[in-house]
C-alpha atoms as a PDB file:
ATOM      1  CA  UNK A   1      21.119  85.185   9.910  1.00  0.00           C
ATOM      2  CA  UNK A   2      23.074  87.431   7.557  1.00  0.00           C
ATOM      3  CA  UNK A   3      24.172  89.205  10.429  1.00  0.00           C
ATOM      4  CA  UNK A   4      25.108  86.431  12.577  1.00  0.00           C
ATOM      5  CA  UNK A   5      27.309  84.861   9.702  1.00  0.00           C
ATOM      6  CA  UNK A   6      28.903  88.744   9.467  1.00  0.00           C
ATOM      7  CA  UNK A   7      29.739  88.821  12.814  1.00  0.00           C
ATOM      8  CA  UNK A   8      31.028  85.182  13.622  1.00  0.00           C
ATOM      9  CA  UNK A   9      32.062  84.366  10.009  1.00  0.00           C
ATOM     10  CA  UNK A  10      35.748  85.485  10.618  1.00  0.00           C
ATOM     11  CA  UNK A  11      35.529  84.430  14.171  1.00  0.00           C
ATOM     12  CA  UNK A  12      33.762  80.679  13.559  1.00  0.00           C
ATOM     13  CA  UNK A  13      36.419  80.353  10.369  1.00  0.00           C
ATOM     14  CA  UNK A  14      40.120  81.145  12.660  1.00  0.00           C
ATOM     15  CA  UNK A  15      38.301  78.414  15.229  1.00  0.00           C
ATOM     16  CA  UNK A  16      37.977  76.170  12.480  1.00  0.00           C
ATOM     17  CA  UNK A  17      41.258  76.149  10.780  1.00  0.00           C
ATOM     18  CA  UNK A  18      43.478  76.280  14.508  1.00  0.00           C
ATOM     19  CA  UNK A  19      41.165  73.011  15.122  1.00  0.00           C
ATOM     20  CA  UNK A  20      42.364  71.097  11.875  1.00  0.00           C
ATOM     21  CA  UNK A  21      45.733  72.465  11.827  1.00  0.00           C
ATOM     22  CA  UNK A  22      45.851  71.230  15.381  1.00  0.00           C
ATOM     23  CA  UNK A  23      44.904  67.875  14.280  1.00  0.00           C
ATOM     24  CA  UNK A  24      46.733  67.714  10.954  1.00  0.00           C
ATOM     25  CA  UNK A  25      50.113  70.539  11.158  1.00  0.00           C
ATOM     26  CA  UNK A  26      51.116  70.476  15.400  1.00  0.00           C
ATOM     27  CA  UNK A  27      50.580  69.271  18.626  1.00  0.00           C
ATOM     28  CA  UNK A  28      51.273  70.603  22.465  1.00  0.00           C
ATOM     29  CA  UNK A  29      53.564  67.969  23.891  1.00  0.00           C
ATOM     30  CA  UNK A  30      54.782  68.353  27.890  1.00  0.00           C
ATOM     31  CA  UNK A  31      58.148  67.375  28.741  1.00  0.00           C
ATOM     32  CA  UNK A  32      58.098  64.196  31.232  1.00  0.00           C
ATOM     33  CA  UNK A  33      61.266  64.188  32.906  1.00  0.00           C
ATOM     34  CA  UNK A  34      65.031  65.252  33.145  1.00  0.00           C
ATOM     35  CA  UNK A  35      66.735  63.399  30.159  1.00  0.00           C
ATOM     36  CA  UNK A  36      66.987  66.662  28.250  1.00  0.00           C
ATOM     37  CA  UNK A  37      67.797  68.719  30.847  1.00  0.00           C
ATOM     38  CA  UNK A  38      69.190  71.465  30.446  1.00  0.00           C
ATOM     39  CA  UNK A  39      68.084  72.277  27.291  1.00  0.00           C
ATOM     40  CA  UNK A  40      64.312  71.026  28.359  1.00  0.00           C
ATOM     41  CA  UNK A  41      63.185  70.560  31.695  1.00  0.00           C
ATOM     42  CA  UNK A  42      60.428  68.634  33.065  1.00  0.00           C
ATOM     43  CA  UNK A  43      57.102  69.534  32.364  1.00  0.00           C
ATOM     44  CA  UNK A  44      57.670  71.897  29.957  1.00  0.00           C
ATOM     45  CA  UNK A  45      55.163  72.767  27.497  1.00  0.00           C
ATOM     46  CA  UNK A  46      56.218  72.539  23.762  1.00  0.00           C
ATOM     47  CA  UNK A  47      54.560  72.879  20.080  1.00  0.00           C
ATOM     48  CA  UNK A  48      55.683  69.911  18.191  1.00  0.00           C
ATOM     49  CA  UNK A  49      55.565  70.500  14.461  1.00  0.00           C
ATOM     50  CA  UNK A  50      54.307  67.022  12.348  1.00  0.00           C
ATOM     51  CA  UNK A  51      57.175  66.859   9.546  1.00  0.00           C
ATOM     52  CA  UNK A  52      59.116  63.775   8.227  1.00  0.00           C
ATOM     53  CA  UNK A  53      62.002  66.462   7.390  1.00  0.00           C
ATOM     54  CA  UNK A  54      63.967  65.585   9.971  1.00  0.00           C
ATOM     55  CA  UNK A  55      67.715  66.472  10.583  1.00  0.00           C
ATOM     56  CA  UNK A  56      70.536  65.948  12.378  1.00  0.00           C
ATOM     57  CA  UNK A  57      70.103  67.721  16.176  1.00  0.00           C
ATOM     58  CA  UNK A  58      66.900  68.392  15.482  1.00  0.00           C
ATOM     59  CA  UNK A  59      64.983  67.513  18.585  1.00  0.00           C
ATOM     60  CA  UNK A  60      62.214  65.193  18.174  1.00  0.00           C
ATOM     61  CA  UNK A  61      59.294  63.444  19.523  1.00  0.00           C
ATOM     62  CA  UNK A  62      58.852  59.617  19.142  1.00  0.00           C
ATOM     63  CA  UNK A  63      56.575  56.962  20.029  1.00  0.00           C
ATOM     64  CA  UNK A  64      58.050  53.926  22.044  1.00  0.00           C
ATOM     65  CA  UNK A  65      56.262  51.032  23.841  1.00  0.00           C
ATOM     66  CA  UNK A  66      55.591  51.570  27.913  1.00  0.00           C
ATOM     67  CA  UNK A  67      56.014  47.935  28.584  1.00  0.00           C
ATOM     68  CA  UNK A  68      51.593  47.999  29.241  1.00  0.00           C
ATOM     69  CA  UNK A  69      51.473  47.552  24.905  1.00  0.00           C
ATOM     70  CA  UNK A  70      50.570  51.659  25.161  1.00  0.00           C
ATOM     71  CA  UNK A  71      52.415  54.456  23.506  1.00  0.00           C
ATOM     72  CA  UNK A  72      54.681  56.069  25.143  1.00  0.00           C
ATOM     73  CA  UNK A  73      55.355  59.960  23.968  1.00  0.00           C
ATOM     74  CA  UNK A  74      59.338  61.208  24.764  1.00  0.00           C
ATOM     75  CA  UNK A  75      61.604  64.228  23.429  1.00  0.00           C
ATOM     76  CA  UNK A  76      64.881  63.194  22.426  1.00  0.00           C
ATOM     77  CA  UNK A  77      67.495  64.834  20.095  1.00  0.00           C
ATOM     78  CA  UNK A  78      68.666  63.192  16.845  1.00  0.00           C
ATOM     79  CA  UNK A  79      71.989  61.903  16.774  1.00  0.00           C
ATOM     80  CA  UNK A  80      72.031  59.710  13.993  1.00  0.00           C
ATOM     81  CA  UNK A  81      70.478  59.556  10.381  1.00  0.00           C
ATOM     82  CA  UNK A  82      70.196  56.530   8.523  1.00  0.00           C
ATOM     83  CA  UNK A  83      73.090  54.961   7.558  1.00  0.00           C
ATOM     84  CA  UNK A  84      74.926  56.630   9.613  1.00  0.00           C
ATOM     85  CA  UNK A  85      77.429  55.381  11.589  1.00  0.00           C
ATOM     86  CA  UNK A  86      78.224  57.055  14.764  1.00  0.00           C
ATOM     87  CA  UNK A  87      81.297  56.916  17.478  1.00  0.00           C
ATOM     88  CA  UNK A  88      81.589  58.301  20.578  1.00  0.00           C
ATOM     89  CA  UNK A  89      85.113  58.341  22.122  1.00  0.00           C
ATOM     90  CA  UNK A  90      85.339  60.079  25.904  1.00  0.00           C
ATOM     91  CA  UNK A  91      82.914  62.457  25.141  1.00  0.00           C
ATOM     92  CA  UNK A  92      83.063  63.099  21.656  1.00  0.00           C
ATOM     93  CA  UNK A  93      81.100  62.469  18.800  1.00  0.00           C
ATOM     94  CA  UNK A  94      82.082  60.926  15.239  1.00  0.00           C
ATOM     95  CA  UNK A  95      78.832  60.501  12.623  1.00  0.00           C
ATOM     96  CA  UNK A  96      81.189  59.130   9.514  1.00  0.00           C
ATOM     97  CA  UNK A  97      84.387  59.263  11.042  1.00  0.00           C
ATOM     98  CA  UNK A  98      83.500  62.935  10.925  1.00  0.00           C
ATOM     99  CA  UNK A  99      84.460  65.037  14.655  1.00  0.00           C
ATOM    100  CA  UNK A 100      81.124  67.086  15.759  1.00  0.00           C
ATOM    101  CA  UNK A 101      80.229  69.624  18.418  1.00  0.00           C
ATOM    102  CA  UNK A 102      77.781  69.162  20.642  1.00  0.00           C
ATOM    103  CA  UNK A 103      77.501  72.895  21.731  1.00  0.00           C
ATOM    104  CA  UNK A 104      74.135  71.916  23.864  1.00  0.00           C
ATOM    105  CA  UNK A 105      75.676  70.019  26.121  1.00  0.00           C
ATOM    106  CA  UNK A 106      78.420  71.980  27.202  1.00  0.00           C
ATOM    107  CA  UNK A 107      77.081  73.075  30.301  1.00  0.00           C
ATOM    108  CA  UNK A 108      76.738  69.594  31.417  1.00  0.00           C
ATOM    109  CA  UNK A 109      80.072  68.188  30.229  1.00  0.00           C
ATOM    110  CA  UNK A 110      81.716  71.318  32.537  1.00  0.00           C
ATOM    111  CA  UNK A 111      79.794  70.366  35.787  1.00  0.00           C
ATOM    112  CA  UNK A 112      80.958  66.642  34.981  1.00  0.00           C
ATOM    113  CA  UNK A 113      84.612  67.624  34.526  1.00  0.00           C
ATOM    114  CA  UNK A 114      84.141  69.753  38.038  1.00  0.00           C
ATOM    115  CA  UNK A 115      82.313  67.345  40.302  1.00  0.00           C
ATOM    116  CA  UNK A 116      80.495  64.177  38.131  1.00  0.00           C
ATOM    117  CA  UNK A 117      77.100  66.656  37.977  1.00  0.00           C
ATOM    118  CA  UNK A 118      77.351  66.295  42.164  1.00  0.00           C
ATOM    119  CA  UNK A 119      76.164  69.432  42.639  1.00  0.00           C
ATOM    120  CA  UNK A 120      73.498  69.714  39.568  1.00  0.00           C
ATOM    121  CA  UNK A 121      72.216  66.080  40.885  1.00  0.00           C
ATOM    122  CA  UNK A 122      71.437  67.285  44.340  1.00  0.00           C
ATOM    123  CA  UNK A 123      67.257  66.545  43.823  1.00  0.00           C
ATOM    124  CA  UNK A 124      68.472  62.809  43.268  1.00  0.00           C
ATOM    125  CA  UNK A 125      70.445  60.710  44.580  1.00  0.00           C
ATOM    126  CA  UNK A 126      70.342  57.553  42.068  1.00  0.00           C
ATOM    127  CA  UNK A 127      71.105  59.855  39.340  1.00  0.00           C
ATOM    128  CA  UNK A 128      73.914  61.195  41.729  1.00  0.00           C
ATOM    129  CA  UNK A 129      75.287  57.350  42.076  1.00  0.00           C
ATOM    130  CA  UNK A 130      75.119  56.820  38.173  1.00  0.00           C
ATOM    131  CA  UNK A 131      77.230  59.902  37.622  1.00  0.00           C
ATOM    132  CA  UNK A 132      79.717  58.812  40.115  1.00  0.00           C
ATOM    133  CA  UNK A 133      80.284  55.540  38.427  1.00  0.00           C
ATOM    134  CA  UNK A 134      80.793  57.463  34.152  1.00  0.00           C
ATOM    135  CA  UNK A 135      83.778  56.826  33.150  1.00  0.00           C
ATOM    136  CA  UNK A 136      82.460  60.204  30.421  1.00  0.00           C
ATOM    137  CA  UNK A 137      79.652  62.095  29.962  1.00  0.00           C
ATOM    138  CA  UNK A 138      78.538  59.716  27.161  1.00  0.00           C
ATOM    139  CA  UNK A 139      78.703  56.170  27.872  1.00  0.00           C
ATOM    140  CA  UNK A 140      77.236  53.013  26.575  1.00  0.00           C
ATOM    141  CA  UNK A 141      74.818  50.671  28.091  1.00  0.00           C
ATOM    142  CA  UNK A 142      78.245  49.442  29.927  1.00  0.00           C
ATOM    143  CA  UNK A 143      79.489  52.265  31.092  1.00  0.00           C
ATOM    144  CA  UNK A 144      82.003  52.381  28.420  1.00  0.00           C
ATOM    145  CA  UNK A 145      82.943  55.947  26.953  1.00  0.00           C
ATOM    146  CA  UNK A 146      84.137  54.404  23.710  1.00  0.00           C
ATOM    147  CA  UNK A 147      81.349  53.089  21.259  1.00  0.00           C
ATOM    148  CA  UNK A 148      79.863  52.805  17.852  1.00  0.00           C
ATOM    149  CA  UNK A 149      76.702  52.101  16.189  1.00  0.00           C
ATOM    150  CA  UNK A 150      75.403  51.921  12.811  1.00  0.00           C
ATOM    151  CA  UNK A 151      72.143  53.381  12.287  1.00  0.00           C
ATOM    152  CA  UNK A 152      69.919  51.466   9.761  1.00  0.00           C
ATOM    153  CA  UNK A 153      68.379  52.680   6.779  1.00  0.00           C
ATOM    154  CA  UNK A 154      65.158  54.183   7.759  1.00  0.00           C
ATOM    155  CA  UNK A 155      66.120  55.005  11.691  1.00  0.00           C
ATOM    156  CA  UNK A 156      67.104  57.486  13.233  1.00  0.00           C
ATOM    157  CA  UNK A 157      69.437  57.458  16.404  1.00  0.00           C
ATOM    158  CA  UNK A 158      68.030  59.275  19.470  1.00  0.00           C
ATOM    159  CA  UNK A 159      69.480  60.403  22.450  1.00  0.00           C
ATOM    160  CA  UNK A 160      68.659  62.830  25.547  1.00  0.00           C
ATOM    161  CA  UNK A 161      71.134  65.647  26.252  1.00  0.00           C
ATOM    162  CA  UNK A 162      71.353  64.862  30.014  1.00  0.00           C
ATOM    163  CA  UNK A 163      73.506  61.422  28.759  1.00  0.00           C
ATOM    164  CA  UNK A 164      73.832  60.552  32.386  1.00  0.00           C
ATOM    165  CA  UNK A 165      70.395  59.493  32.985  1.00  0.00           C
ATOM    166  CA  UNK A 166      68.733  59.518  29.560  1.00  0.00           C
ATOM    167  CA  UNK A 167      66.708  56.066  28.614  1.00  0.00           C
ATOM    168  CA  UNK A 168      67.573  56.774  24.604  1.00  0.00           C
ATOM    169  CA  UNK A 169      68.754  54.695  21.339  1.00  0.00           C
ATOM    170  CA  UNK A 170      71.881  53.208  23.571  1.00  0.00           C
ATOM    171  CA  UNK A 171      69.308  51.554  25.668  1.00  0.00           C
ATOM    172  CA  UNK A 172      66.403  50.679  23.130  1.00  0.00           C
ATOM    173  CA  UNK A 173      67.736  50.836  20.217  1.00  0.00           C
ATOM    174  CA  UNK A 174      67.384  53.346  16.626  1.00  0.00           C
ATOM    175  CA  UNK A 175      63.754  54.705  15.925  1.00  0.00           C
ATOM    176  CA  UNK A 176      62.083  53.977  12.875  1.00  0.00           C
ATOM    177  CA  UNK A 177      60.968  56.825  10.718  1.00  0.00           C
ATOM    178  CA  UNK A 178      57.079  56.162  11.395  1.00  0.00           C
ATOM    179  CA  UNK A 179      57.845  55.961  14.984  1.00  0.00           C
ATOM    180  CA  UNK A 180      59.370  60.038  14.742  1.00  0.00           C
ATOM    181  CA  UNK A 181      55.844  62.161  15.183  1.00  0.00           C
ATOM    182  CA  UNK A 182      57.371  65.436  14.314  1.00  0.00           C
ATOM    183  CA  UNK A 183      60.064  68.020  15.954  1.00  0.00           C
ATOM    184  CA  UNK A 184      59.941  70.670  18.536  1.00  0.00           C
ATOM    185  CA  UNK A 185      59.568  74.397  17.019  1.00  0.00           C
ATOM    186  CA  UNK A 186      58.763  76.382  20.247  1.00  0.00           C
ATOM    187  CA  UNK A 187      58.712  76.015  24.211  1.00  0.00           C
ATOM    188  CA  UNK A 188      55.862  77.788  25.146  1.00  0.00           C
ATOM    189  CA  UNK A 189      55.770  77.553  28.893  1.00  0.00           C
ATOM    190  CA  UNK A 190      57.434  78.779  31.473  1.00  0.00           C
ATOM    191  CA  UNK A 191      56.819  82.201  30.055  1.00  0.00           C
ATOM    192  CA  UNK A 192      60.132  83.012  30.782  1.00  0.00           C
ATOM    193  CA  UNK A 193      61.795  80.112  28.886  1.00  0.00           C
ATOM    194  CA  UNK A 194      59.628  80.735  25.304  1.00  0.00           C
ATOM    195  CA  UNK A 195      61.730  80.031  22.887  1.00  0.00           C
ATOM    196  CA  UNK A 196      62.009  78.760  18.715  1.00  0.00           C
ATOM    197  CA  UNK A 197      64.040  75.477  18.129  1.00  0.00           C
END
């Protein structure tokens, strides 16, 4: 028995404590569609860490209703703290009155300058029709490219970085801080994508 405990000891002891930290410290989470494209893309793998220090562009993973009374899991990027009051104008972001770059979604806000995303869009053709109709990059519920919200105290203000065809805070609404599970700290898969947030 002595033996046994020797040999698996170390072994039976790493199992254990990747099993609780796994149920206590992080999760695997899978992307499920484009709305943070490019950063993320769909169905990619990702170690979500469980914190409640969240902060501003931190991407995050929240719990929303599915419309069956389930929980739904998605990856969105924090836009606005509480009490914050954010203001988009053609594509650029106020949080305070404050002027912020976006650096992540530059990539994006070029191929809508050149053709509306035309040519990133070619796998669909709805989100092809809703670029055509944006006014900007960033646009209301309305299609307008001018808007502002006021977070309350205790939610946080979510949005995808593929604006075009995110479902995010402009269509649902601010998050509550229980509803935030934790952020992204690493992609793990494609291999070729691994990366630290």
């Amino acid at each position: 028995m002595k033996s046994f405990i020797k040999e698996w000891g170390l072994f039976t002891l790493i199992v254990v404590i990747i099993i609780v930290s796994r149920w206590l410290i992080w999760s695997p989470v899978t992307v499920d569609g484009h709305s943070m494209d490019p950063t993320l893309q769909d169905q990619e793998h990702l170690i979500m860490f469980r914190t409640q220090n969240i902060k501003r562009f931190d991407i995050v993973v929240a719990g929303e209703p599915d419309g069956t009374g389930k929980e739904k899991l998605i990856v969105k990027r924090v836009i606005g703290m509480p009490g914050d009051t954010i203001r988009y104008e053609n594509d650029i972001l106020y949080v305070n009155d404050k002027k912020m770059d976006e650096p992540y979604l530059q990539e994006y806000l070029e191929a809508f300058a050149k053709d509306k995303l035309q040519s990133i869009y070619t796998y669909n053709t709805q989100f092809q029709a809703r670029a055509q109709v944006s006014t900007a990059f960033t646009v209301d519920t309305n299609f307008q490219p001018s808007f502002t919200v006021t977070v309350p105290e205790g939610h946080y203000y979510l949005l995808g970085d593929d604006r075009i065809v995110s479902q995010d805070s402009r269509a649902v609404g601010s998050f509550a801080k229980e509803d935030i599970k934790g952020k992204i700290i690493l992609r793990m898969w494609p291999l070729n994508r691994i990366s630290l947030f």
